[in-house]
PDB file of N, CA and C in Angstrom:
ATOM      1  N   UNK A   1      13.651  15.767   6.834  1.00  0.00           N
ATOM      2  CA  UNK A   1      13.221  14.554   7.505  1.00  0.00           C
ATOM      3  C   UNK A   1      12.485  13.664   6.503  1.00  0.00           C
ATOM      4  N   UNK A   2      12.779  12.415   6.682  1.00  0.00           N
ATOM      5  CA  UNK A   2      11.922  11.330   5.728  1.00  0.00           C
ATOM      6  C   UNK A   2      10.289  11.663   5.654  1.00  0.00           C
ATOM      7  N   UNK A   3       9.723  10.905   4.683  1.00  0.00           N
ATOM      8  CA  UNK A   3       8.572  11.267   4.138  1.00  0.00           C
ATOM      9  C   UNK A   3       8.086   9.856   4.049  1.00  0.00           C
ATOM     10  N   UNK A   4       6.513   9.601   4.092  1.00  0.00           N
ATOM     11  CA  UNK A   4       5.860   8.361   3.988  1.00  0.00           C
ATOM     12  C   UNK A   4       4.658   8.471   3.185  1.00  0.00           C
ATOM     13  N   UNK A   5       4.730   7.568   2.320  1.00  0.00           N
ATOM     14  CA  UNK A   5       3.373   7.185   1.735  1.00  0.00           C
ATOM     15  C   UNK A   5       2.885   6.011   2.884  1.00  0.00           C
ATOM     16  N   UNK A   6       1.564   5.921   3.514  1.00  0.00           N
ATOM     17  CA  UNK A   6       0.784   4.813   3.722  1.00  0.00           C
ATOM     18  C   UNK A   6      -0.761   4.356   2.983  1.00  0.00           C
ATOM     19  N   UNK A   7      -1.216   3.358   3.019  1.00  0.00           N
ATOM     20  CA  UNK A   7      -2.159   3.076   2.275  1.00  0.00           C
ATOM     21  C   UNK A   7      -2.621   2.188   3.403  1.00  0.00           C
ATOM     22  N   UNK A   8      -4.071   1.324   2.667  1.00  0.00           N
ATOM     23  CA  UNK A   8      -4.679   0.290   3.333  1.00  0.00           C
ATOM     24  C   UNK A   8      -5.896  -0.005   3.096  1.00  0.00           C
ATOM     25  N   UNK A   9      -6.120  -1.418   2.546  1.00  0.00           N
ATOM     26  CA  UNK A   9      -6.872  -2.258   1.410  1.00  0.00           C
ATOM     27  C   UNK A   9      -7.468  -3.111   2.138  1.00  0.00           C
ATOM     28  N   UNK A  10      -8.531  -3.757   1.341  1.00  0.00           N
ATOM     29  CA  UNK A  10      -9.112  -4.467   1.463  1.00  0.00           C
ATOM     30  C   UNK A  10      -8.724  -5.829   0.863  1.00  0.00           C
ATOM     31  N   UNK A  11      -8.035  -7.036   1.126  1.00  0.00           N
ATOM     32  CA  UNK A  11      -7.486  -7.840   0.648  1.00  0.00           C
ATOM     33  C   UNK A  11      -8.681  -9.536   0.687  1.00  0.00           C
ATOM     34  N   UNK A  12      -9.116  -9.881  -0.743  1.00  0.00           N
ATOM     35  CA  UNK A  12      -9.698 -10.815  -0.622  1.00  0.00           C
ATOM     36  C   UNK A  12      -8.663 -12.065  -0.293  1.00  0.00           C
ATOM     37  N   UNK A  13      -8.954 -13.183   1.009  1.00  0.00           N
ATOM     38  CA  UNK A  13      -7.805 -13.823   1.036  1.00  0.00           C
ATOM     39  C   UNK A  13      -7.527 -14.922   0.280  1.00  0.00           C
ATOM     40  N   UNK A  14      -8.290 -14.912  -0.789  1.00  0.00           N
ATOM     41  CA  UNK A  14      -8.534 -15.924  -1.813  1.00  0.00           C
ATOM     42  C   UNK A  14      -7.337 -15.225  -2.393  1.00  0.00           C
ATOM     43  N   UNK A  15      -6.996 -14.435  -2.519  1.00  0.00           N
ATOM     44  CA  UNK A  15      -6.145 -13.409  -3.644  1.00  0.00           C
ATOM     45  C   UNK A  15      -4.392 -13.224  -2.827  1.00  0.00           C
ATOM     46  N   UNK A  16      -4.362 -13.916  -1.423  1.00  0.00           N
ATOM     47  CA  UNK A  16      -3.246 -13.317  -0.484  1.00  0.00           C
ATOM     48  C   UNK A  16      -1.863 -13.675  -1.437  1.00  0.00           C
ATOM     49  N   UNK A  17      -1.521 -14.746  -2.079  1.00  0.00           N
ATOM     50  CA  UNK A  17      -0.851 -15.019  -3.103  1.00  0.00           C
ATOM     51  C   UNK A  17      -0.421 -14.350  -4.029  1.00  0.00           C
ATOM     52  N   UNK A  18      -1.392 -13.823  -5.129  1.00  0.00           N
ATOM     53  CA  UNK A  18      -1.392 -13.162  -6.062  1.00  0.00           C
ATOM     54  C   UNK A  18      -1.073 -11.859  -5.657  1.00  0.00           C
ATOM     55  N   UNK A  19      -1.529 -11.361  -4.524  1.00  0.00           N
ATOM     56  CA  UNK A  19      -1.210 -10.178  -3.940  1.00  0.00           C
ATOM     57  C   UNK A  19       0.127 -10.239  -3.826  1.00  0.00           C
ATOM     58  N   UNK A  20       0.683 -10.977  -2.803  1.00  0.00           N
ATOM     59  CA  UNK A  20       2.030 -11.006  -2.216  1.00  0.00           C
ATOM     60  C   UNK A  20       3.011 -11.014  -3.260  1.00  0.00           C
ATOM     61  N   UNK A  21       2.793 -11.524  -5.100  1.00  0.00           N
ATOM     62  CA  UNK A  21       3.314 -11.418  -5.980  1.00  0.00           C
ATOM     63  C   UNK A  21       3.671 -10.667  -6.736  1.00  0.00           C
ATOM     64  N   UNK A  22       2.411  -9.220  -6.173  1.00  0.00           N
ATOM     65  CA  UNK A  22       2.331  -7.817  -6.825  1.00  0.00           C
ATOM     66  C   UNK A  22       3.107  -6.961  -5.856  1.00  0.00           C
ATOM     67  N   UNK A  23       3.079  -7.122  -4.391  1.00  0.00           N
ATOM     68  CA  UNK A  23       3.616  -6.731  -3.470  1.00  0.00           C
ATOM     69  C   UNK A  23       5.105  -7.061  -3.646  1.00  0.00           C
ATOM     70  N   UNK A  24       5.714  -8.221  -4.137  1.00  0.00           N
ATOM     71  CA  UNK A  24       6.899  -8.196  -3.811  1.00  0.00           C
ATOM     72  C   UNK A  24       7.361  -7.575  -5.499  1.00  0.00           C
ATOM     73  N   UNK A  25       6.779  -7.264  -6.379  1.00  0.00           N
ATOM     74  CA  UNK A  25       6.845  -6.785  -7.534  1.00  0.00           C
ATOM     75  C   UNK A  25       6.712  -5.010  -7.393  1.00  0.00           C
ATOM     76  N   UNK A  26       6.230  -4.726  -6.492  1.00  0.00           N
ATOM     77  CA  UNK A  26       5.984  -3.189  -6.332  1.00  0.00           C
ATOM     78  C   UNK A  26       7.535  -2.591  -5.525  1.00  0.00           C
ATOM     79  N   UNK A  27       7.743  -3.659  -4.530  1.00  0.00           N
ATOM     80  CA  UNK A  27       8.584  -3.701  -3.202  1.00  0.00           C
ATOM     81  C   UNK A  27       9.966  -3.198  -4.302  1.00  0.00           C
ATOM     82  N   UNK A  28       9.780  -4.457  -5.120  1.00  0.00           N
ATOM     83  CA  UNK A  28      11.504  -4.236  -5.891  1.00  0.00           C
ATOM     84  C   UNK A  28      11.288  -3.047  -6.761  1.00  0.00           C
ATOM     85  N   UNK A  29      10.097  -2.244  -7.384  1.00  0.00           N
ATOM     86  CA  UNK A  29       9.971  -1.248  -8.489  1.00  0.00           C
ATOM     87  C   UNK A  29      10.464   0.044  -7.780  1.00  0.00           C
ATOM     88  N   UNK A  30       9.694   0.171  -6.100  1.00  0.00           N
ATOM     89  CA  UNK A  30      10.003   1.605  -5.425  1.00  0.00           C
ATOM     90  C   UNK A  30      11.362   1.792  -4.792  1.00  0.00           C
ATOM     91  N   UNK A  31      11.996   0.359  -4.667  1.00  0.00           N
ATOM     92  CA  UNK A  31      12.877   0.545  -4.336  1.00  0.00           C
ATOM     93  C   UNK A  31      14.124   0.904  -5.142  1.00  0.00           C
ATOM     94  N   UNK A  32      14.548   0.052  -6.428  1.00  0.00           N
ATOM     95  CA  UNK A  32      15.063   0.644  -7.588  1.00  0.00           C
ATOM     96  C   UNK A  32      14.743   2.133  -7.467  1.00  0.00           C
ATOM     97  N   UNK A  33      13.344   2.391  -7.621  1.00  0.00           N
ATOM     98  CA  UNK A  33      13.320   3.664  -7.880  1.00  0.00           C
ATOM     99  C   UNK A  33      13.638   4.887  -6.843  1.00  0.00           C
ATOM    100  N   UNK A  34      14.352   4.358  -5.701  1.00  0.00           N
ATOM    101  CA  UNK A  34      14.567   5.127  -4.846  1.00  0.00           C
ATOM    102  C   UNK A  34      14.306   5.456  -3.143  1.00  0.00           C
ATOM    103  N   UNK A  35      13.093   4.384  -3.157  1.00  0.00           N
ATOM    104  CA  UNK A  35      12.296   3.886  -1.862  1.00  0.00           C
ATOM    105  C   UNK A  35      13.520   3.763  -0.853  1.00  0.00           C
ATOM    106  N   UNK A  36      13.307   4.125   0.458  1.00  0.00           N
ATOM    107  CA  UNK A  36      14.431   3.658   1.556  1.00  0.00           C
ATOM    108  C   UNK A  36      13.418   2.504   1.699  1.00  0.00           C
ATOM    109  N   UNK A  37      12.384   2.167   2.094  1.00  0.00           N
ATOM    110  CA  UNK A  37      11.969   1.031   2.865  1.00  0.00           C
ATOM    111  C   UNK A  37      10.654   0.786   2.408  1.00  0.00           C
ATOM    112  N   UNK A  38       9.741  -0.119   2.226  1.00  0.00           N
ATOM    113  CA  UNK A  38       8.878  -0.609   1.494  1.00  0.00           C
ATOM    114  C   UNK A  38       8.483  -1.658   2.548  1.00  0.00           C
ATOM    115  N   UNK A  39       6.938  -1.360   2.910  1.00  0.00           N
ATOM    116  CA  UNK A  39       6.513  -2.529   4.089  1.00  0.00           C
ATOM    117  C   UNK A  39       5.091  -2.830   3.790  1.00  0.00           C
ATOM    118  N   UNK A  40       4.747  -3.881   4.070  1.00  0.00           N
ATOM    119  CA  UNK A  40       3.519  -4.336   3.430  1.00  0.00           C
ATOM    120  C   UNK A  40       2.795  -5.179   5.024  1.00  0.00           C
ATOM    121  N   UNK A  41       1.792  -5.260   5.539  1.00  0.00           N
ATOM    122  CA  UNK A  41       1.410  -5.738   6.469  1.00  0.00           C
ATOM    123  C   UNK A  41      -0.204  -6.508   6.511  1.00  0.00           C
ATOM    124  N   UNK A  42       0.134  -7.422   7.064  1.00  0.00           N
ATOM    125  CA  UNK A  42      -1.525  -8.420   6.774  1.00  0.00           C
ATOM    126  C   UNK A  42      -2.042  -8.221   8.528  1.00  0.00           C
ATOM    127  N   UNK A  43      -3.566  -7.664   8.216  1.00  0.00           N
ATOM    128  CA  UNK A  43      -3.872  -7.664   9.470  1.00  0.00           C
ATOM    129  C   UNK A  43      -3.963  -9.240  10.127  1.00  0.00           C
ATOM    130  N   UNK A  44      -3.887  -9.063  11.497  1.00  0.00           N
ATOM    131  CA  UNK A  44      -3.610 -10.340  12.586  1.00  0.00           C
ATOM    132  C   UNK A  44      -4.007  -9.725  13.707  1.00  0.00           C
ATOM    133  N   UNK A  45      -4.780  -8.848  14.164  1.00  0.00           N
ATOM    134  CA  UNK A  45      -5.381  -8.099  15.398  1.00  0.00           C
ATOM    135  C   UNK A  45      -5.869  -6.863  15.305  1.00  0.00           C
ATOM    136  N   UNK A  46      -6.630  -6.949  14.704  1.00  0.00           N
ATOM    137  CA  UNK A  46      -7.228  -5.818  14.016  1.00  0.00           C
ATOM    138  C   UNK A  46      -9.232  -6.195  14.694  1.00  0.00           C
ATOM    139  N   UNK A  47      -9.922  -5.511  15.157  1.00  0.00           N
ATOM    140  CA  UNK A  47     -11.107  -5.796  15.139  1.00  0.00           C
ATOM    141  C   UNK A  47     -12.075  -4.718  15.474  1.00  0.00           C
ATOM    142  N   UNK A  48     -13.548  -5.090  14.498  1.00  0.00           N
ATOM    143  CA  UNK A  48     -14.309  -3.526  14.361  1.00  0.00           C
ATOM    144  C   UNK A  48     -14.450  -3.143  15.368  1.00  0.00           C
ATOM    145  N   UNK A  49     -14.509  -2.349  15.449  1.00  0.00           N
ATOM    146  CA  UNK A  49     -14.691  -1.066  16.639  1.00  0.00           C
ATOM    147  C   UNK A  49     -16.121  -0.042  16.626  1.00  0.00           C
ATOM    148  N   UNK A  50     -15.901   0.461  17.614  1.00  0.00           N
ATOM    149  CA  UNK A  50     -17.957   1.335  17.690  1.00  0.00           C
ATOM    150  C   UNK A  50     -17.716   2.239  16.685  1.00  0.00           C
ATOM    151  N   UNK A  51     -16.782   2.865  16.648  1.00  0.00           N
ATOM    152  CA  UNK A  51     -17.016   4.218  15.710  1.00  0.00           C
ATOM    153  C   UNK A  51     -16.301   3.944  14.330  1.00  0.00           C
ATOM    154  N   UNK A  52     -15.103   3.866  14.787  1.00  0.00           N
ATOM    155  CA  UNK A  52     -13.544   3.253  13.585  1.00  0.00           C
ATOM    156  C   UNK A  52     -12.891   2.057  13.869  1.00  0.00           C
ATOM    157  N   UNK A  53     -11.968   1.578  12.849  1.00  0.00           N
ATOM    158  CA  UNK A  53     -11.596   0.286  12.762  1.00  0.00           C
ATOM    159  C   UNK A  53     -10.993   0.363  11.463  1.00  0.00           C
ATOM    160  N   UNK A  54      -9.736  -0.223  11.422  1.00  0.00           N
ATOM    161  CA  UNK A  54      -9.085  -0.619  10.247  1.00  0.00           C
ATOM    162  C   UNK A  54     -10.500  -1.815   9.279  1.00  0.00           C
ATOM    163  N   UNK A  55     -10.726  -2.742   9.905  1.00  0.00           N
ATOM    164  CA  UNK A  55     -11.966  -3.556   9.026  1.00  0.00           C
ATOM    165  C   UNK A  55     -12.964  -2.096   8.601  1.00  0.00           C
ATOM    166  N   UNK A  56     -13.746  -1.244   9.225  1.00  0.00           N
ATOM    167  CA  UNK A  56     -14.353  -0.370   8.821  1.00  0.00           C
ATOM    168  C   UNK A  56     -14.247   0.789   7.697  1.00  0.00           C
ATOM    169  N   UNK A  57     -12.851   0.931   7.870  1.00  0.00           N
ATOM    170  CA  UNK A  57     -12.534   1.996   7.136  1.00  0.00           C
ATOM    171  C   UNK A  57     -12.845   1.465   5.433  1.00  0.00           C
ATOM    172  N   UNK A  58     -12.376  -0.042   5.275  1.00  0.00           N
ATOM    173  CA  UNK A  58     -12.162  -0.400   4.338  1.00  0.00           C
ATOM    174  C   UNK A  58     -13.759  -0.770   3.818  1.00  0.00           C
ATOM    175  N   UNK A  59     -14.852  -1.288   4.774  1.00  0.00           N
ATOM    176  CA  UNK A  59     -15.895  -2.034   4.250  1.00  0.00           C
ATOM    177  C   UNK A  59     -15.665  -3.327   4.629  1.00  0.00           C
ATOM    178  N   UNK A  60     -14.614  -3.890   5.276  1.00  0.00           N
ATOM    179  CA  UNK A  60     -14.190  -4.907   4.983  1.00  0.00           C
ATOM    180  C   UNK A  60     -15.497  -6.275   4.530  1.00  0.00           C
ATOM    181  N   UNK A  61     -15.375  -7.039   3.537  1.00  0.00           N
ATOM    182  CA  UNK A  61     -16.743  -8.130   3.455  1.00  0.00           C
ATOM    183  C   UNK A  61     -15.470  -9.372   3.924  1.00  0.00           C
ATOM    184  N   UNK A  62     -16.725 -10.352   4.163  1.00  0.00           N
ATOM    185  CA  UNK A  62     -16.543 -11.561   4.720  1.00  0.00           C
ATOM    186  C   UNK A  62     -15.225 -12.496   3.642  1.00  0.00           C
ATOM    187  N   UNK A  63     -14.577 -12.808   3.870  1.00  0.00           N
ATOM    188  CA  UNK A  63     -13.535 -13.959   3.411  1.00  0.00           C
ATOM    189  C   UNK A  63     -11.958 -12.747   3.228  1.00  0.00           C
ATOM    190  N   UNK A  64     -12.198 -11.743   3.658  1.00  0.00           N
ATOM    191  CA  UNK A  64     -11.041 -10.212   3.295  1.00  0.00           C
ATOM    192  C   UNK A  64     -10.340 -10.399   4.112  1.00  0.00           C
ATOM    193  N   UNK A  65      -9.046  -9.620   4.414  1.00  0.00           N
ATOM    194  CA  UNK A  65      -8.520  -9.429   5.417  1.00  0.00           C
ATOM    195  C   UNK A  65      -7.681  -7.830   5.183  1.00  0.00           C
ATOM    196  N   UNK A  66      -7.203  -7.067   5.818  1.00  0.00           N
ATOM    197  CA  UNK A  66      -6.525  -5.580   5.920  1.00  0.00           C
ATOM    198  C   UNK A  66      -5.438  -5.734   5.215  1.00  0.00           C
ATOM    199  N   UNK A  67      -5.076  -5.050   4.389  1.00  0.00           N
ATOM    200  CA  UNK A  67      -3.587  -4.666   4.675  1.00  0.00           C
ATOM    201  C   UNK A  67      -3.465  -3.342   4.879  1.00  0.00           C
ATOM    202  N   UNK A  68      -2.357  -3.173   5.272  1.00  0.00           N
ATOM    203  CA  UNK A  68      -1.371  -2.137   6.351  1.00  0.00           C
ATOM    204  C   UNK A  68      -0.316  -1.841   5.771  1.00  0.00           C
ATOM    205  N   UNK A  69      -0.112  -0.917   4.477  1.00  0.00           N
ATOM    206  CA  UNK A  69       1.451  -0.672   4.251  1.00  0.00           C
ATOM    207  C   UNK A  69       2.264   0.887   4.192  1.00  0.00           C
ATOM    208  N   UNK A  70       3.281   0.869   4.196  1.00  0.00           N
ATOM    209  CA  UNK A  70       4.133   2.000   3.920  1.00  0.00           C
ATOM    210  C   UNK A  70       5.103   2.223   3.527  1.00  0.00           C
ATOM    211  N   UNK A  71       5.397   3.226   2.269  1.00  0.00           N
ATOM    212  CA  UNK A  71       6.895   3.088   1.841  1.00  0.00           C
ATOM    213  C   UNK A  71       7.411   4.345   2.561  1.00  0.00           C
ATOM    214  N   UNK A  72       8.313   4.403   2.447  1.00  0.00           N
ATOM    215  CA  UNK A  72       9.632   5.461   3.372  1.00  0.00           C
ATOM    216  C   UNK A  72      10.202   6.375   2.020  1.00  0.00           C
ATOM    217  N   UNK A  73      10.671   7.841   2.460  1.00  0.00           N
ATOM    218  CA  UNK A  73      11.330   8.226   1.219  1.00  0.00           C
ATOM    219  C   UNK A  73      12.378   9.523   1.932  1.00  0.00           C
ATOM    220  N   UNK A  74      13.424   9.340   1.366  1.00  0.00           N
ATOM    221  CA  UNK A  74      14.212  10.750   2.036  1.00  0.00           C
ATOM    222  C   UNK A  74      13.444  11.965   2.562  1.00  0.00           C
ATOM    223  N   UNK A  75      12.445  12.717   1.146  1.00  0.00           N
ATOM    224  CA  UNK A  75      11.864  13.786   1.474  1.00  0.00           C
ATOM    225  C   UNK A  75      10.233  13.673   0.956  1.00  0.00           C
ATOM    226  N   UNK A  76       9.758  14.486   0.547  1.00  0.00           N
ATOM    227  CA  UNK A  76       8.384  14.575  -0.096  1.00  0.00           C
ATOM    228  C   UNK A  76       8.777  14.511  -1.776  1.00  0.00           C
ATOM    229  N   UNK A  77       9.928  15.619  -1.614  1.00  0.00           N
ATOM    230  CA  UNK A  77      10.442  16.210  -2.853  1.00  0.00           C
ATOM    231  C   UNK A  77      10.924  14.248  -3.631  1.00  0.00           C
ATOM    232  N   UNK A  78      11.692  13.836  -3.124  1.00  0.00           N
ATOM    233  CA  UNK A  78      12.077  12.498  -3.229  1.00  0.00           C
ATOM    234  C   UNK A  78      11.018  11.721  -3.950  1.00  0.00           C
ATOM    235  N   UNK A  79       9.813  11.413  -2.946  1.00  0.00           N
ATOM    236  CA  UNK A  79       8.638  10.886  -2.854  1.00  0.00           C
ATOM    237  C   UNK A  79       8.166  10.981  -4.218  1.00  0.00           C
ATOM    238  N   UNK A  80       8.034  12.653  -4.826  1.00  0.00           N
ATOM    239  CA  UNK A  80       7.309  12.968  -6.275  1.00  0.00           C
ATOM    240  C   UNK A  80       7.959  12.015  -7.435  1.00  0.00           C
ATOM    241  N   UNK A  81       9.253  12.574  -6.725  1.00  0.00           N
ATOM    242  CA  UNK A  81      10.397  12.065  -8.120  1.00  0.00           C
ATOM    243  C   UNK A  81      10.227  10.681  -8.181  1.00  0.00           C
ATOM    244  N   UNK A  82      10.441   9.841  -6.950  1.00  0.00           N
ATOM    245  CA  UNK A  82      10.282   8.763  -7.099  1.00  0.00           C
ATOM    246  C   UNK A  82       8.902   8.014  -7.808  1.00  0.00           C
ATOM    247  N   UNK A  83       7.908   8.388  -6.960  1.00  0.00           N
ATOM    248  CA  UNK A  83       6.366   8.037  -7.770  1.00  0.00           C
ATOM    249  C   UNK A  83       6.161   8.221  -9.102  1.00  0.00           C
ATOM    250  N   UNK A  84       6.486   9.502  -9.632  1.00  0.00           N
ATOM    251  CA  UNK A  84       6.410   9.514 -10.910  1.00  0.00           C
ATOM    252  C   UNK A  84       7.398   8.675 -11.758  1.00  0.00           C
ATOM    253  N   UNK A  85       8.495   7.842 -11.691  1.00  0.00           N
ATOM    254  CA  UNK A  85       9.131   7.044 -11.909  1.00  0.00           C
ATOM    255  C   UNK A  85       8.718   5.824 -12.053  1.00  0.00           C
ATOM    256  N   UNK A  86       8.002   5.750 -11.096  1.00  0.00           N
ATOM    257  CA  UNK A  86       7.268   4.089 -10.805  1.00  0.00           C
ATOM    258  C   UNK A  86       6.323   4.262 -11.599  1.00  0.00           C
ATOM    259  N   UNK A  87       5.177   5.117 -12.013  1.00  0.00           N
ATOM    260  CA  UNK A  87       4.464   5.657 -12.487  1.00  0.00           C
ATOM    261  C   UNK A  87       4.501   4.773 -14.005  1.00  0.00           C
ATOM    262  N   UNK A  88       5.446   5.368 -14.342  1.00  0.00           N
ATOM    263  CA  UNK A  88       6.027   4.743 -15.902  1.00  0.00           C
ATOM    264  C   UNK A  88       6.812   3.237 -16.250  1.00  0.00           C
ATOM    265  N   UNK A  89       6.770   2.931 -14.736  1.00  0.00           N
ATOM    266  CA  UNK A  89       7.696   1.820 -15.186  1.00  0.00           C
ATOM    267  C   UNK A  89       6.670   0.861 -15.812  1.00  0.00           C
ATOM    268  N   UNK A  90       7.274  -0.027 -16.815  1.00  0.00           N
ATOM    269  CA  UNK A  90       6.456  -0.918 -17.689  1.00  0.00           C
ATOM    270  C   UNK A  90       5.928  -2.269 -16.694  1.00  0.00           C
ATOM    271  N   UNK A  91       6.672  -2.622 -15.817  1.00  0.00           N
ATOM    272  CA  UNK A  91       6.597  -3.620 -15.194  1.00  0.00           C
ATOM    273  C   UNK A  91       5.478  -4.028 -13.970  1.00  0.00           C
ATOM    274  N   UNK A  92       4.754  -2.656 -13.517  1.00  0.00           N
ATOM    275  CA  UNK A  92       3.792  -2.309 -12.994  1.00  0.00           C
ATOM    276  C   UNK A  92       2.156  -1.968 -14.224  1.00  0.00           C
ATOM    277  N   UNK A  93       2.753  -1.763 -15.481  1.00  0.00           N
ATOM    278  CA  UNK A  93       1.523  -1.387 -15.997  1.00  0.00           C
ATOM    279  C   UNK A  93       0.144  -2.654 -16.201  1.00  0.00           C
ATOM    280  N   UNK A  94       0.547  -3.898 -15.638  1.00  0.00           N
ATOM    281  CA  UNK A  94      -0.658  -4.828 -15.181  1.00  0.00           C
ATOM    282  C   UNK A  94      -1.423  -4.134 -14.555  1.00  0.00           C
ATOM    283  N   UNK A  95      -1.017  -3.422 -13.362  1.00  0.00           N
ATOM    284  CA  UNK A  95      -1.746  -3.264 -12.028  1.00  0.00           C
ATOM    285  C   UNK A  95      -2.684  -1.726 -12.040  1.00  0.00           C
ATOM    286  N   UNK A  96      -2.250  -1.067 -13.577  1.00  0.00           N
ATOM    287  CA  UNK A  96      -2.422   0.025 -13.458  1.00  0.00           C
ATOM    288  C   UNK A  96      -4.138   0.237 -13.611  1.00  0.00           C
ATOM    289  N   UNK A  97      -4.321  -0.437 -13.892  1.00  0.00           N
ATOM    290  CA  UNK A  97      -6.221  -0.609 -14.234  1.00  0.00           C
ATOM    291  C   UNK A  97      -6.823  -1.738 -13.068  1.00  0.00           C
ATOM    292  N   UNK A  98      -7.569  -0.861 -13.014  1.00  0.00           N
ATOM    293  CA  UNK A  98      -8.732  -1.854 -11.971  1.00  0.00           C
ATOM    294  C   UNK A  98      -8.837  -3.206 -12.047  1.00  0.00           C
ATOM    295  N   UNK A  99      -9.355  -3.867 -13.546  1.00  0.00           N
ATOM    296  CA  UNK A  99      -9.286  -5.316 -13.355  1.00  0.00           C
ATOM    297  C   UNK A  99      -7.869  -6.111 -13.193  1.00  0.00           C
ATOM    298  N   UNK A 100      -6.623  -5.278 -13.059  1.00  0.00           N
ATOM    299  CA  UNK A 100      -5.251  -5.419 -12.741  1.00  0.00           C
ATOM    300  C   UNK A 100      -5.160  -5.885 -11.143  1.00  0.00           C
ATOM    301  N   UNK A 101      -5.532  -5.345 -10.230  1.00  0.00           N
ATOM    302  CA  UNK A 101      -5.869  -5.542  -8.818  1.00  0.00           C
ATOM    303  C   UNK A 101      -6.488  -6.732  -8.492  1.00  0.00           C
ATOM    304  N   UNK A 102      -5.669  -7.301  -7.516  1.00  0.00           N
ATOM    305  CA  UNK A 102      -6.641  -8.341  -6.526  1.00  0.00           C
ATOM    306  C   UNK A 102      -7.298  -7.890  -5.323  1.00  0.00           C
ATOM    307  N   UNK A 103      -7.583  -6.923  -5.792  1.00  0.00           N
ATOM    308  CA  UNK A 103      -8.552  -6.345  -4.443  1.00  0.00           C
ATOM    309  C   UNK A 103      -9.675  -5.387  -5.001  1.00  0.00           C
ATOM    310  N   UNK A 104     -10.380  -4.656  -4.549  1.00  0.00           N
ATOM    311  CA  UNK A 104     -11.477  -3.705  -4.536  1.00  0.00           C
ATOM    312  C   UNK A 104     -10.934  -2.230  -4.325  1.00  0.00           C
ATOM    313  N   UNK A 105      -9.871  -1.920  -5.639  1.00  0.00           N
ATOM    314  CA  UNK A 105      -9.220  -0.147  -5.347  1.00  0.00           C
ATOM    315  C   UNK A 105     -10.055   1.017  -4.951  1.00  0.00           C
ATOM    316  N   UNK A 106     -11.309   0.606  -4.730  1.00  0.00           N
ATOM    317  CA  UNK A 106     -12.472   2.144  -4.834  1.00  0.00           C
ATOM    318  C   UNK A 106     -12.389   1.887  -2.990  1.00  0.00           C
ATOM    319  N   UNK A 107     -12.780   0.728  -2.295  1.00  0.00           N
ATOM    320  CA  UNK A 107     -12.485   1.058  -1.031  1.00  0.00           C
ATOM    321  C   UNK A 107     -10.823   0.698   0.128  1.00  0.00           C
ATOM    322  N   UNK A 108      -9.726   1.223  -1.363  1.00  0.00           N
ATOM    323  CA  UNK A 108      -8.421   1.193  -0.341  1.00  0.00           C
ATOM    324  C   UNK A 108      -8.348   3.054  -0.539  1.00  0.00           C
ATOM    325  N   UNK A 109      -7.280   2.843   0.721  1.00  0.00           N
ATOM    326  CA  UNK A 109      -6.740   4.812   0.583  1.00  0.00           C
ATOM    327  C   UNK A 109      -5.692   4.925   1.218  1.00  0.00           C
ATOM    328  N   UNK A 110      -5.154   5.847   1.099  1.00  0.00           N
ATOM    329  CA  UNK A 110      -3.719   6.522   1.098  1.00  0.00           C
ATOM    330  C   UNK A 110      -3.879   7.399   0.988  1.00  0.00           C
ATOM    331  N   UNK A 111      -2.323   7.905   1.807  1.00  0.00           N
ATOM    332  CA  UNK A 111      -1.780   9.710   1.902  1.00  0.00           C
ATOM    333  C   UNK A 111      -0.339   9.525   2.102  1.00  0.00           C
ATOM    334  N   UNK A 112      -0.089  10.940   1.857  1.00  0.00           N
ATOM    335  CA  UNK A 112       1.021  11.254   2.089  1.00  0.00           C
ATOM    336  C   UNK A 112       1.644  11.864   3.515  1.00  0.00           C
ATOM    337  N   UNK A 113       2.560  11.780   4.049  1.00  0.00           N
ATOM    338  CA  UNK A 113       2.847  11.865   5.675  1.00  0.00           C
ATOM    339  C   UNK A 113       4.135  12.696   5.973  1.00  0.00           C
ATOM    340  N   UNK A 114       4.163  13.607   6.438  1.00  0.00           N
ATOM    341  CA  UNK A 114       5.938  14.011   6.904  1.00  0.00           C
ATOM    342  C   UNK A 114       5.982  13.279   8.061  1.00  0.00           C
ATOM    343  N   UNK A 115       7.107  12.726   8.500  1.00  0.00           N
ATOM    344  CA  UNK A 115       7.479  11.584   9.563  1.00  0.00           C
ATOM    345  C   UNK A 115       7.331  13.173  10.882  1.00  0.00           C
ATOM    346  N   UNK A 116       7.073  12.853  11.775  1.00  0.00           N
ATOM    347  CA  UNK A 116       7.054  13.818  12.463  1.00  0.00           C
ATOM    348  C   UNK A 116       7.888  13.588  14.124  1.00  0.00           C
ATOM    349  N   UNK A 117       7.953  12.004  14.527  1.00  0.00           N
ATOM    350  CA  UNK A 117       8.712  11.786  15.344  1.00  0.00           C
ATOM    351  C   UNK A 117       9.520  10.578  14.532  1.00  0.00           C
ATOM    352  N   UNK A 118      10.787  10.355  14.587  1.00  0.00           N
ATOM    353  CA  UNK A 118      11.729   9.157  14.226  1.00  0.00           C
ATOM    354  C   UNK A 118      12.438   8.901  14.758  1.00  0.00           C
ATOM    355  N   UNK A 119      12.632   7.815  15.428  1.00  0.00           N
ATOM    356  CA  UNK A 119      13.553   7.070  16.554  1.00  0.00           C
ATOM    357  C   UNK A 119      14.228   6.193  16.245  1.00  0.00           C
TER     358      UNK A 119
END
């Protein structure tokens, strides 16, 4: 059964541009490299909550907004092969260092997922 990476950042929206430039630059790297599907999402109804909250998880500060993404992959096994691929590609090595990012990488996060229902 397919396999998912998801993540989810803290996006300054001063930066939604520059982002969307790295995003559609990542979109075409995982996919070459093997990605079934590559999705990137800007929060639009998202709001803190008492305990949790997509804004919370992140810290979110004032002028930010969420993102919400996930790539798709045949298997896990897939997933490795693929990541470590992207890993090396030259065309990503901007992004590979912190001041590379338009965002704040210490409060985004990600995991890895086995799809467990698919419809």
């Amino acid at each position: 059964m397919a396999y998912v990476d998801g993540f989810v950042l803290p996006l300054p929206k001063a930066n939604l541009e520059r982002y969307r430039e790295l995003a559609n630059l990542s979109a075409t790297v995982w996919r070459e490299h093997g990605a079934l599907e590559y999705r990137e999402c800007i929060a639009d109804d998202v709001k803190p909550g008492k305990l949790t909250s997509f804004p919370q998880s992140v810290n979110l500060q004032d002028g930010e907004t969420v993102v919400f993404a996930w790539i798709v992959y045949e298997s896990r096994e897939k997933r490795d092969e693929v990541n470590e691929k992207v890993m090396k590609d030259p065309r990503l090595a901007p992004m590979m260092s912190p001041e590379g990012l338009p965002f704040d990488g210490k409060r985004m996060f990600w995991g890895g997922f086995e799809m467990f229902i698919d419809r």
